[in-house]
N, C-alpha and C. Protein backbone atom coordinates (compact mmCIF):
# COMPACT_ATOMS: atom_id res chain seq x y z
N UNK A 1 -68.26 0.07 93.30
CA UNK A 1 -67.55 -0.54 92.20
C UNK A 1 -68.49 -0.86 91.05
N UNK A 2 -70.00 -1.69 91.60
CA UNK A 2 -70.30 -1.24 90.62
C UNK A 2 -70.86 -0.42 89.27
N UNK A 3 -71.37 0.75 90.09
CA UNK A 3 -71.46 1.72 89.37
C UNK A 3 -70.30 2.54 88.36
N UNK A 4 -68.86 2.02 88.95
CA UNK A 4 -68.16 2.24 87.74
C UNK A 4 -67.93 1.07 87.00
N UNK A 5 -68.26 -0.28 87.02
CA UNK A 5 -68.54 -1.36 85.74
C UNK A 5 -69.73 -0.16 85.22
N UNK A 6 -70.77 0.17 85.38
CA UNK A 6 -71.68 0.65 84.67
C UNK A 6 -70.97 2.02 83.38
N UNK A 7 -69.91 2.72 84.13
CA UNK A 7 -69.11 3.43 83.18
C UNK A 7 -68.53 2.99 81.94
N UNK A 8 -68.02 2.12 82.67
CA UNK A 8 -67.51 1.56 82.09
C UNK A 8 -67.95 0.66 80.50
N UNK A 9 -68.67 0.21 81.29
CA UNK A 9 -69.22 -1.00 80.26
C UNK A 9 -70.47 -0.50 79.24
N UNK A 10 -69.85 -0.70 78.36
CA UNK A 10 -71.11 -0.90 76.85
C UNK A 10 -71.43 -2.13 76.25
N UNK A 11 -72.40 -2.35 75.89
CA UNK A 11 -73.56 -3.39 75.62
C UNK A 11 -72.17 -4.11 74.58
N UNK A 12 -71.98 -5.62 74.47
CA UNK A 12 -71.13 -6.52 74.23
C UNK A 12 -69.72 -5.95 73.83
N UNK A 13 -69.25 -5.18 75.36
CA UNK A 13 -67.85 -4.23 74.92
C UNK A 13 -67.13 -5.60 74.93
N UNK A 14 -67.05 -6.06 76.20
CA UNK A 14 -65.76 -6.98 76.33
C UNK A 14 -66.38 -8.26 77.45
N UNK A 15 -66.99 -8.96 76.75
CA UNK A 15 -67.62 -10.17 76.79
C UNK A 15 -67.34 -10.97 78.33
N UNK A 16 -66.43 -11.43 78.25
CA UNK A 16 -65.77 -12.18 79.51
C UNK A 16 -66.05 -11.69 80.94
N UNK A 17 -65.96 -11.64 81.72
CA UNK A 17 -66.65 -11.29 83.16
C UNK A 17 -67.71 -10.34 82.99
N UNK A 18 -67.39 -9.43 81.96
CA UNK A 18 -67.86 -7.98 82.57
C UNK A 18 -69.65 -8.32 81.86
N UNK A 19 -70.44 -7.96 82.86
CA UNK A 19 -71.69 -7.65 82.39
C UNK A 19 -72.19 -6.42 82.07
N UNK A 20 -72.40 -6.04 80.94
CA UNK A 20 -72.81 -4.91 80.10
C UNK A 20 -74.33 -4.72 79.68
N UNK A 21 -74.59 -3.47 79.58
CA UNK A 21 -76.12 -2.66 79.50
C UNK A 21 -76.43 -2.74 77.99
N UNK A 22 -77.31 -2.32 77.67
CA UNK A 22 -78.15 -2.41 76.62
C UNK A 22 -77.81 -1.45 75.90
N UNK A 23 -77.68 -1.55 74.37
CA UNK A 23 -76.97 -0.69 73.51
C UNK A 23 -78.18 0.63 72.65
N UNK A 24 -77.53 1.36 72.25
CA UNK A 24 -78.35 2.10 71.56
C UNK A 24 -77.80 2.36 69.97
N UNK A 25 -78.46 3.58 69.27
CA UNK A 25 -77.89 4.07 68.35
C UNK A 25 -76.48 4.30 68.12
N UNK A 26 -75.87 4.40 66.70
CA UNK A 26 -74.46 5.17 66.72
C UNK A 26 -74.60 6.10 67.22
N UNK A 27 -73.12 6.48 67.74
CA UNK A 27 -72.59 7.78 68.67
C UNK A 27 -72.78 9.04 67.85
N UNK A 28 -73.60 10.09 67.92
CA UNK A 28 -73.95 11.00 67.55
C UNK A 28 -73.08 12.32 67.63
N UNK A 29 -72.11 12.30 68.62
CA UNK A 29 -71.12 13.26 69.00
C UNK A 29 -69.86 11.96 69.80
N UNK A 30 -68.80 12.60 69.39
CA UNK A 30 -67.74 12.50 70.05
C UNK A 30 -67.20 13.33 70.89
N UNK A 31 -66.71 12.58 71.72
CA UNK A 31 -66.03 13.90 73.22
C UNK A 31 -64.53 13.70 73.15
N UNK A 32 -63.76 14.28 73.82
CA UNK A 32 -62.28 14.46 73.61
C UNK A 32 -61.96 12.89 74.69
N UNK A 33 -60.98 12.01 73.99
CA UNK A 33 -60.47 10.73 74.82
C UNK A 33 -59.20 11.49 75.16
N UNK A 34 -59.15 10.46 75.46
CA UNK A 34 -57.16 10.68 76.34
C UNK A 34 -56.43 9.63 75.63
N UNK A 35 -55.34 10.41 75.33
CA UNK A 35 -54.30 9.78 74.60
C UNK A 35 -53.51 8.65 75.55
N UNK A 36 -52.90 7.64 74.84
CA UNK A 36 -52.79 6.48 75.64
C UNK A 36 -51.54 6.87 76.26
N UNK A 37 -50.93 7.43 76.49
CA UNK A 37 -50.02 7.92 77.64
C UNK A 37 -50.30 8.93 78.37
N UNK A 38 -51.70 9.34 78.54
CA UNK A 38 -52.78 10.20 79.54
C UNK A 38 -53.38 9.73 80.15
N UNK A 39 -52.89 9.40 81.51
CA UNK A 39 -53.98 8.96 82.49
C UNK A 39 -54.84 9.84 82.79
N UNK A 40 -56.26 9.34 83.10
CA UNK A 40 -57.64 9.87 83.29
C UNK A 40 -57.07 11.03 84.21
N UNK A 41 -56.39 10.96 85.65
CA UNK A 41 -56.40 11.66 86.22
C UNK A 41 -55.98 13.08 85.81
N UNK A 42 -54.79 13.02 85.04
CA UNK A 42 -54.35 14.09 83.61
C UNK A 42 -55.33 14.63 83.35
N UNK A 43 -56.11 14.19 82.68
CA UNK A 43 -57.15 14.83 82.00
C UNK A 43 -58.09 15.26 82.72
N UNK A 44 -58.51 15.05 83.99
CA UNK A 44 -59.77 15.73 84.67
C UNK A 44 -58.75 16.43 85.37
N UNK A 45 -57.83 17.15 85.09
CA UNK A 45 -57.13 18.52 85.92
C UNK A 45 -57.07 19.24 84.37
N UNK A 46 -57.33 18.90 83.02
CA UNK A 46 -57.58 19.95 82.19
C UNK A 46 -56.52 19.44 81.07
N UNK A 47 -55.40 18.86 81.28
CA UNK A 47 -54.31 18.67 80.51
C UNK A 47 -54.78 18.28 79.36
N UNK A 48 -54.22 18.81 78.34
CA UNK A 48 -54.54 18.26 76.71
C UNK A 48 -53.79 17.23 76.28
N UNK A 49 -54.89 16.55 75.60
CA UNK A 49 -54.69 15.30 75.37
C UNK A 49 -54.66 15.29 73.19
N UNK A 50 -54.12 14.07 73.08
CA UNK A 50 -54.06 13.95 71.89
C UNK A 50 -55.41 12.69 71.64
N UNK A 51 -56.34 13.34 70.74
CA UNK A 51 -57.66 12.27 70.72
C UNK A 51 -57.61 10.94 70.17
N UNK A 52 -58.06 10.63 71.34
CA UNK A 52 -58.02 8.62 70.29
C UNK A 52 -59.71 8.64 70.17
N UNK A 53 -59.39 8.73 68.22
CA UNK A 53 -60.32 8.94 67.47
C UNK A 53 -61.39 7.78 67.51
N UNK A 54 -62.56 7.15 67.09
CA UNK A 54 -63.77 6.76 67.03
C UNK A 54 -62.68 5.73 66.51
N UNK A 55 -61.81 5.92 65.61
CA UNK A 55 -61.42 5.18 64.13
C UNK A 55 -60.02 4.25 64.51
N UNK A 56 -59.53 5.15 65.45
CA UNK A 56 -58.51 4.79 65.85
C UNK A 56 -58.90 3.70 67.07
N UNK A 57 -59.91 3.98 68.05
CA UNK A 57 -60.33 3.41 69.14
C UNK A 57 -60.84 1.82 68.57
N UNK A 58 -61.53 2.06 67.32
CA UNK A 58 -62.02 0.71 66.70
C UNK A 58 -60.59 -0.18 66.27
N UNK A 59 -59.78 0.30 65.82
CA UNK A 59 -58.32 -0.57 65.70
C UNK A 59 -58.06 -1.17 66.84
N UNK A 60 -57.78 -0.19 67.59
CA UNK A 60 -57.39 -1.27 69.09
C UNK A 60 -58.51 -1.92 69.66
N UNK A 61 -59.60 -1.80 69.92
CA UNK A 61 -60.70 -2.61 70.13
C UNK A 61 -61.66 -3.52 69.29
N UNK A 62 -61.15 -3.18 68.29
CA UNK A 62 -62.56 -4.34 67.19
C UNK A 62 -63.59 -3.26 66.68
N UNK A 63 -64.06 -3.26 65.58
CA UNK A 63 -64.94 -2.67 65.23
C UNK A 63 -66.40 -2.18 66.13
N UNK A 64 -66.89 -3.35 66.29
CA UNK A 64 -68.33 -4.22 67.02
C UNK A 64 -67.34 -3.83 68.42
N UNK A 65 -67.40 -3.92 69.33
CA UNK A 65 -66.84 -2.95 70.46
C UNK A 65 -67.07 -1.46 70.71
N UNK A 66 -65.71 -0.91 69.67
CA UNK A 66 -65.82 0.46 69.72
C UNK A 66 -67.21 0.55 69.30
N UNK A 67 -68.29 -0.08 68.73
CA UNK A 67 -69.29 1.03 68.38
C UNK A 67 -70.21 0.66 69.76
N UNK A 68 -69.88 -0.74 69.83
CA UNK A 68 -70.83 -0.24 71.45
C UNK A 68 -70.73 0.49 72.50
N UNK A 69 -69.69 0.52 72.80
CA UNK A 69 -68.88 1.51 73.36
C UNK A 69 -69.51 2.47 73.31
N UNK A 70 -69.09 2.96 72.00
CA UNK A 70 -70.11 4.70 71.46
C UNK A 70 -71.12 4.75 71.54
N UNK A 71 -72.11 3.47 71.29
CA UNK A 71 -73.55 3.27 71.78
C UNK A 71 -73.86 3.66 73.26
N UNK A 72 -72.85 2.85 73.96
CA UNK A 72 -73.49 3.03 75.40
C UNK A 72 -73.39 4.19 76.02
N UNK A 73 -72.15 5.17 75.06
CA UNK A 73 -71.89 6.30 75.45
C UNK A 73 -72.94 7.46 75.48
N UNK A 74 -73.52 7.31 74.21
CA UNK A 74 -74.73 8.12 73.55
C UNK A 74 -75.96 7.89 74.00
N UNK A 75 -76.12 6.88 74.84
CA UNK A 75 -77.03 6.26 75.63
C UNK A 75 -76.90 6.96 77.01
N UNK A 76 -76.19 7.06 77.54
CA UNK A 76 -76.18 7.84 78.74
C UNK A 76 -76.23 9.31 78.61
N UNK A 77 -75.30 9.49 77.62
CA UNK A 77 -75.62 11.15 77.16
C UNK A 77 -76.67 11.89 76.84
N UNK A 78 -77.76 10.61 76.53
CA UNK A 78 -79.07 11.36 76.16
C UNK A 78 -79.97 10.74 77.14
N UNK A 79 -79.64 9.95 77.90
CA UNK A 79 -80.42 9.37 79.33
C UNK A 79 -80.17 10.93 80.14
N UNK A 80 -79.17 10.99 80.83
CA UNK A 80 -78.73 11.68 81.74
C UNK A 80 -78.70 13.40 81.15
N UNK A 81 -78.73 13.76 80.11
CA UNK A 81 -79.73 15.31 79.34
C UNK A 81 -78.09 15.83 79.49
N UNK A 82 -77.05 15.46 79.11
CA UNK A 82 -75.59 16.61 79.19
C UNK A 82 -76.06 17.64 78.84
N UNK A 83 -75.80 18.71 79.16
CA UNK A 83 -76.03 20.23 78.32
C UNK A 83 -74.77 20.30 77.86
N UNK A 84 -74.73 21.54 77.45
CA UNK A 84 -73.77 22.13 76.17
C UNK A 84 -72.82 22.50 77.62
N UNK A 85 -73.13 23.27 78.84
CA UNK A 85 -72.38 23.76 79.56
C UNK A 85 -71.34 22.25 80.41
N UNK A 86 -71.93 20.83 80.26
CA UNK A 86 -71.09 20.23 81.04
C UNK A 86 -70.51 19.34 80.02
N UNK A 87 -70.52 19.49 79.03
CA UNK A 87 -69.91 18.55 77.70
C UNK A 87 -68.22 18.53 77.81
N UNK A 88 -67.31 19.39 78.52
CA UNK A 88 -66.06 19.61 78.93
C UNK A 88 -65.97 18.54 80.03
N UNK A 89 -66.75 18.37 81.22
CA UNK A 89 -66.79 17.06 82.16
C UNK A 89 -67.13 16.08 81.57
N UNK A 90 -68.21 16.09 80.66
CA UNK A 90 -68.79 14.82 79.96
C UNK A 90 -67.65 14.03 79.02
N UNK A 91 -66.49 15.13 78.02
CA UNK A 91 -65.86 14.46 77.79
C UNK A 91 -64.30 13.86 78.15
N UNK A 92 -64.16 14.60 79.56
CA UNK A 92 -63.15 13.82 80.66
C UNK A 92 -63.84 12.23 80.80
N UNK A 93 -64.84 12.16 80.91
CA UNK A 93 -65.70 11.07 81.69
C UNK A 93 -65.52 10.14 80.65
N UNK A 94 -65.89 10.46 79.00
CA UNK A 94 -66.20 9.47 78.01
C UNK A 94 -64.55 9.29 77.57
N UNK A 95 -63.92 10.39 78.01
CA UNK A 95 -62.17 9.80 77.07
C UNK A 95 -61.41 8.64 78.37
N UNK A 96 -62.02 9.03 79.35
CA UNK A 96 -61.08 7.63 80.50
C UNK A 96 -62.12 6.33 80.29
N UNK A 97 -63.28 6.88 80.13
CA UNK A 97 -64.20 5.17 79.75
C UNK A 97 -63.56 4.48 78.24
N UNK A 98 -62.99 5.42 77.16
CA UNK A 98 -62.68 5.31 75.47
C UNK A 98 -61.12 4.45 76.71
N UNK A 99 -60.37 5.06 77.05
CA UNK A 99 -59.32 4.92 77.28
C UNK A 99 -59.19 3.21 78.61
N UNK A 100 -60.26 3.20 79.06
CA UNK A 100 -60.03 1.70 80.15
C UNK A 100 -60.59 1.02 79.31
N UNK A 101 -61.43 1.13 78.72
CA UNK A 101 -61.88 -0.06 77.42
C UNK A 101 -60.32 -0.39 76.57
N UNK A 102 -59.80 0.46 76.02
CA UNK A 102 -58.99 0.25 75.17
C UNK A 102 -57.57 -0.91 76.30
N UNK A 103 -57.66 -0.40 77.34
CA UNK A 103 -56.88 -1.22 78.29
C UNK A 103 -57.39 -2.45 78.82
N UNK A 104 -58.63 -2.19 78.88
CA UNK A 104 -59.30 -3.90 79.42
C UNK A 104 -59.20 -4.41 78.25
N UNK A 105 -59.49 -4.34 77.20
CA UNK A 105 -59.51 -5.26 76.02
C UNK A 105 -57.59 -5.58 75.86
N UNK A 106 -56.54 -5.46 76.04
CA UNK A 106 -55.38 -5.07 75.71
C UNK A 106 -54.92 -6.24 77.10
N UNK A 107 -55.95 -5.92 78.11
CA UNK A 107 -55.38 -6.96 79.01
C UNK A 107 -55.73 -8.26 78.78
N UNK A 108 -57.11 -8.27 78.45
CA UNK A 108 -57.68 -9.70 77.66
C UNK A 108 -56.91 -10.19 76.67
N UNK A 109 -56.15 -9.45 76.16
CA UNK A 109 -55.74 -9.99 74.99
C UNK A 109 -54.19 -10.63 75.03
N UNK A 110 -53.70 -10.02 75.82
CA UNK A 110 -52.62 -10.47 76.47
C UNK A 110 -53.01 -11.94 77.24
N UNK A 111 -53.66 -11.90 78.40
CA UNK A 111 -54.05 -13.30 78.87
C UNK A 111 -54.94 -14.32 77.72
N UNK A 112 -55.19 -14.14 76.65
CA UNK A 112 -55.50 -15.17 75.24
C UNK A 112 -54.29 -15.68 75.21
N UNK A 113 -53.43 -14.87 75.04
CA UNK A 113 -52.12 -14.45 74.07
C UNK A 113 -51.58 -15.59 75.53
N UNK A 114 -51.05 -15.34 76.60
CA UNK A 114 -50.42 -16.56 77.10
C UNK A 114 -50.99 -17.43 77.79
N UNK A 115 -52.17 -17.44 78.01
CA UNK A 115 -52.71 -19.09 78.06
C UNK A 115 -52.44 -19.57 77.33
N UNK A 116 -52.22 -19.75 76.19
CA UNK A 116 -51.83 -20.85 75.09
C UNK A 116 -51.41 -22.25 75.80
N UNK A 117 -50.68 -22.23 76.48
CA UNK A 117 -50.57 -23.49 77.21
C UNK A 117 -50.19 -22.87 78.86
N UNK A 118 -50.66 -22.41 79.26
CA UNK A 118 -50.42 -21.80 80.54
C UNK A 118 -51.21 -23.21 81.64
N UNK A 119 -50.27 -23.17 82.76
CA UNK A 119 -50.77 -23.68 84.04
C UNK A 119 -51.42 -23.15 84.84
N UNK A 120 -52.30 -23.54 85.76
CA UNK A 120 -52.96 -23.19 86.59
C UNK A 120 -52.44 -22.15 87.03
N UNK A 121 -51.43 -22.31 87.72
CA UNK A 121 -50.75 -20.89 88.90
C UNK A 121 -50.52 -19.60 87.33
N UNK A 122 -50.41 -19.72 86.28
CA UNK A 122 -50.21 -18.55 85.04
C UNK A 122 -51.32 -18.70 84.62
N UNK A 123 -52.17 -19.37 84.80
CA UNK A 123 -53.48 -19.01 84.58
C UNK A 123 -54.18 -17.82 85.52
N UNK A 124 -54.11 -18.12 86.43
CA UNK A 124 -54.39 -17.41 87.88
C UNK A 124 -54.01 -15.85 87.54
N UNK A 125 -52.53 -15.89 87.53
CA UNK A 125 -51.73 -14.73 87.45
C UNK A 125 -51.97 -13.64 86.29
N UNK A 126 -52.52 -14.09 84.77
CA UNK A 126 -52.86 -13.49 84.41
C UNK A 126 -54.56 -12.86 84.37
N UNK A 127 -55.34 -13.96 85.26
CA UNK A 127 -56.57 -13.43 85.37
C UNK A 127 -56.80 -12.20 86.70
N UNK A 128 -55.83 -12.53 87.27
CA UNK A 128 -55.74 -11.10 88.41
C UNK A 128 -54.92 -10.01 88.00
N UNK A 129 -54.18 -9.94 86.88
CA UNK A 129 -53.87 -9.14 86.05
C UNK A 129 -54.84 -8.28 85.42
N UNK A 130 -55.62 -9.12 84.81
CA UNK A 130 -57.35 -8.62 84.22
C UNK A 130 -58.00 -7.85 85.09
N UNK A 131 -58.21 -8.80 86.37
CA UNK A 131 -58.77 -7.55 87.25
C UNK A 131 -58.78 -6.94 87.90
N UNK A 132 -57.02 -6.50 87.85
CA UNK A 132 -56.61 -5.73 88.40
C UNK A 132 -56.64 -4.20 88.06
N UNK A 133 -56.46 -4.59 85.99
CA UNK A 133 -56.45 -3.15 85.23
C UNK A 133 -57.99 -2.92 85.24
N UNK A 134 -59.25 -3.84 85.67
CA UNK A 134 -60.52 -3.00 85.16
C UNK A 134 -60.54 -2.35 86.79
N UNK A 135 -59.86 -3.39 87.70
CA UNK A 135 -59.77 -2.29 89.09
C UNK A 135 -59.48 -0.90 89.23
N UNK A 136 -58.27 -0.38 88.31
CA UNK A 136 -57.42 0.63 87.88
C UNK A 136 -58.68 1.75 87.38
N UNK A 137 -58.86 0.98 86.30
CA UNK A 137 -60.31 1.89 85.06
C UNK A 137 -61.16 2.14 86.02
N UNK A 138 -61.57 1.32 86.41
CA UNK A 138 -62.96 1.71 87.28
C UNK A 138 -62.44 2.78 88.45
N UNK A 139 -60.89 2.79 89.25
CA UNK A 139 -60.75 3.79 90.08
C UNK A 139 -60.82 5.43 89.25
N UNK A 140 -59.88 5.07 88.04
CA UNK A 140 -59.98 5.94 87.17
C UNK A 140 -60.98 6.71 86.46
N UNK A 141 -61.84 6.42 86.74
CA UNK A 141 -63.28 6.77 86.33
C UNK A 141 -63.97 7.64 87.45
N UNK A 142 -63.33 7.58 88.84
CA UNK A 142 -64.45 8.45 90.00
C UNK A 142 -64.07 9.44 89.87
N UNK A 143 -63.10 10.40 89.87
CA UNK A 143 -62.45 11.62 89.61
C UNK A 143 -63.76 12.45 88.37
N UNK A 144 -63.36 11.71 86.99
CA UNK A 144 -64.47 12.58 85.87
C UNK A 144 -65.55 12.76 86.31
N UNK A 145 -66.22 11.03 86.94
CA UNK A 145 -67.95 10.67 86.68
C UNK A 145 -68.03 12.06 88.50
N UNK A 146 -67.23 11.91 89.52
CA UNK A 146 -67.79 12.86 90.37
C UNK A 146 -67.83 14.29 89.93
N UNK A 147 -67.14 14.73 89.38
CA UNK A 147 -66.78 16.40 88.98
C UNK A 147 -67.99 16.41 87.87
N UNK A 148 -68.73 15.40 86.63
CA UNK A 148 -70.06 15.36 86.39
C UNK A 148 -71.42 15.09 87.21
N UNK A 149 -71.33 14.31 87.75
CA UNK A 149 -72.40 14.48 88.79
C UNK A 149 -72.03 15.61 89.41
N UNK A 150 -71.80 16.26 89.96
CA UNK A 150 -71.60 17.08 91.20
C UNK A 150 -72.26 18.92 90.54
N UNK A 151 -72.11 18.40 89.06
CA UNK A 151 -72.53 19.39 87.76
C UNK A 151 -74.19 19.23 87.71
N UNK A 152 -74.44 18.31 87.64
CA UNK A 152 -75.70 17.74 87.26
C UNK A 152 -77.00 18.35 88.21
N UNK A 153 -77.77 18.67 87.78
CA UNK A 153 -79.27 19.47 88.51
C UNK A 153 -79.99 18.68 89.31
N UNK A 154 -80.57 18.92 90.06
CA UNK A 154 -81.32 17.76 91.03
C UNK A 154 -81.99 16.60 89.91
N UNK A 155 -82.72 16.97 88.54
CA UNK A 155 -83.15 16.41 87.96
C UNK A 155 -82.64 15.20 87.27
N UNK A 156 -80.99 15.95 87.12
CA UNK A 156 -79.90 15.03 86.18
C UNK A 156 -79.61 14.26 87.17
N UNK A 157 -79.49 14.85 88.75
CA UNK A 157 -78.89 13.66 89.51
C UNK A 157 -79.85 12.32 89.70
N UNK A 158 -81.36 12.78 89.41
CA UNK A 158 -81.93 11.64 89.87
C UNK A 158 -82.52 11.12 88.64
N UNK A 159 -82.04 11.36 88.02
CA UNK A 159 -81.82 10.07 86.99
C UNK A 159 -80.88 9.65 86.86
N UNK A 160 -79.69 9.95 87.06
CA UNK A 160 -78.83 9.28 86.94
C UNK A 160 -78.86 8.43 88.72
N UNK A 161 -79.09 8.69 89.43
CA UNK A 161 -79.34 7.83 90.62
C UNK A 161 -79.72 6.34 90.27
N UNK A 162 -81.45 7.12 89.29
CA UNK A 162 -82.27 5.79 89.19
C UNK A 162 -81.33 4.39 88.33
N UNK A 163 -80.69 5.02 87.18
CA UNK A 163 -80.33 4.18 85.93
C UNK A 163 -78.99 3.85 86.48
N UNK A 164 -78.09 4.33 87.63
CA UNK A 164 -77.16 3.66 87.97
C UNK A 164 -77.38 2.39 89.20
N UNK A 165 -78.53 2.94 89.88
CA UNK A 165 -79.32 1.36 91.52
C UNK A 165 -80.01 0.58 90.00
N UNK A 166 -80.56 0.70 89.21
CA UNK A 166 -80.76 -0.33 87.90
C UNK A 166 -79.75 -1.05 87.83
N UNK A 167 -78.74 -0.32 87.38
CA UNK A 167 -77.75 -1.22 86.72
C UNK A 167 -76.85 -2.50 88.16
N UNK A 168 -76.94 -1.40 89.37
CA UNK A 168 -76.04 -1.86 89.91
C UNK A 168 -77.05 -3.27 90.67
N UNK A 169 -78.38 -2.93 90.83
CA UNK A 169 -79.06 -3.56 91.50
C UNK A 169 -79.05 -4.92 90.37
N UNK A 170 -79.28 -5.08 89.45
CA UNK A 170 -78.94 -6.21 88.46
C UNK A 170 -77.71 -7.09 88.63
N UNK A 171 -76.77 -6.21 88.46
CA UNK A 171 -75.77 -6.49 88.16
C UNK A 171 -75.48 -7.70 89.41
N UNK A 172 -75.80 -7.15 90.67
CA UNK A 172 -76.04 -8.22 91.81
C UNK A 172 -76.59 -9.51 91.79
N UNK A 173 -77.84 -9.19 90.99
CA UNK A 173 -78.51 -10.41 91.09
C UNK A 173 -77.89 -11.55 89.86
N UNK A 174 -77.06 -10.91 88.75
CA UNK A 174 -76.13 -11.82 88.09
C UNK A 174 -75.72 -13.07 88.69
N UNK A 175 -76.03 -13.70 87.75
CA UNK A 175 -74.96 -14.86 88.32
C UNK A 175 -73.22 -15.01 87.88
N UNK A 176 -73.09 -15.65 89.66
CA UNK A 176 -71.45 -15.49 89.21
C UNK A 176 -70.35 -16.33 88.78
């Protein structure tokens, strides 16, 4: 699990539980997202999707988000060496990460939206709501991130080995 928070998450995507990695440059390339009535799984069997743009992704997420987002994206893309031949997996992988961001933030925003005066027991209810959909994203995410790894050269795999026991090995020692 947590190696897909690590998919997931870009450096101050979505503040509240989730602990996020270190950001880089703007996103240098964009990959094809999935349109918000395309589940990930859709899309890593090939189905065309309608793109939720850089521009569009920043509307529903906040400016400062989407670009971390794209940061953390471009950060792995040039950690982990994509070639030109797996950029078709790479961007199954980056449109369901564009696409559970846009849903974790959407669920946060909803539980703002009725705490307003919420009780304990609707307090509760909408925080297992929360993590229920990054439960969802993060399942949603093994399908792309395996069919990319499984692409990846002994070289790509072991870096991406190393920078995912990083993240995940941290992420442990967090406090909770």
């Amino acid at each position: 699990m947590a190696l897909l928070a690590f998919l997931a998450a870009g450096p101050a995507l979505l503040a509240p539980p989730v602990t996020l990695l270190a950001s880089a440059a703007a996103a240098q390339t964009e990959a094809p997202a999935l349109a918000p009535s395309q589940s990930p799984a859709e899309a890593s069997l090939g189905r065309p999707a309608a793109s939720l743009s850089q521009s569009g992704m920043r509307s529903r997420l906040g400016r400062q988000q989407a670009e971390a987002l794209e940061a953390h994206i471009t950060t792995l893309h040039r950690t982990w060496h994509i070639t030109t031949a797996q950029e078709p997996l790479w961007g199954r992988l980056t449109g369901a990460m564009r696409h559970g961001a846009v849903q974790l933030d959407a669920a946060y925003a909803r539980r703002e939206q009725q705490n307003a005066g919420a009780n304990a027991v609707e307090d509760l209810r909408a925080y297992a709501l929360v993590q229920q959909t990054h439960a969802s994203n993060a399942a949603d995410l093994l399908a792309p991130f395996g069919s990319l790894y499984d692409s990846f050269s002994p070289a790509q795999k072991h870096i991406a080995d190393e920078t995912v026991r990083h993240f995940t090995d941290n992420a442990l020692k967090a406090p909770r």
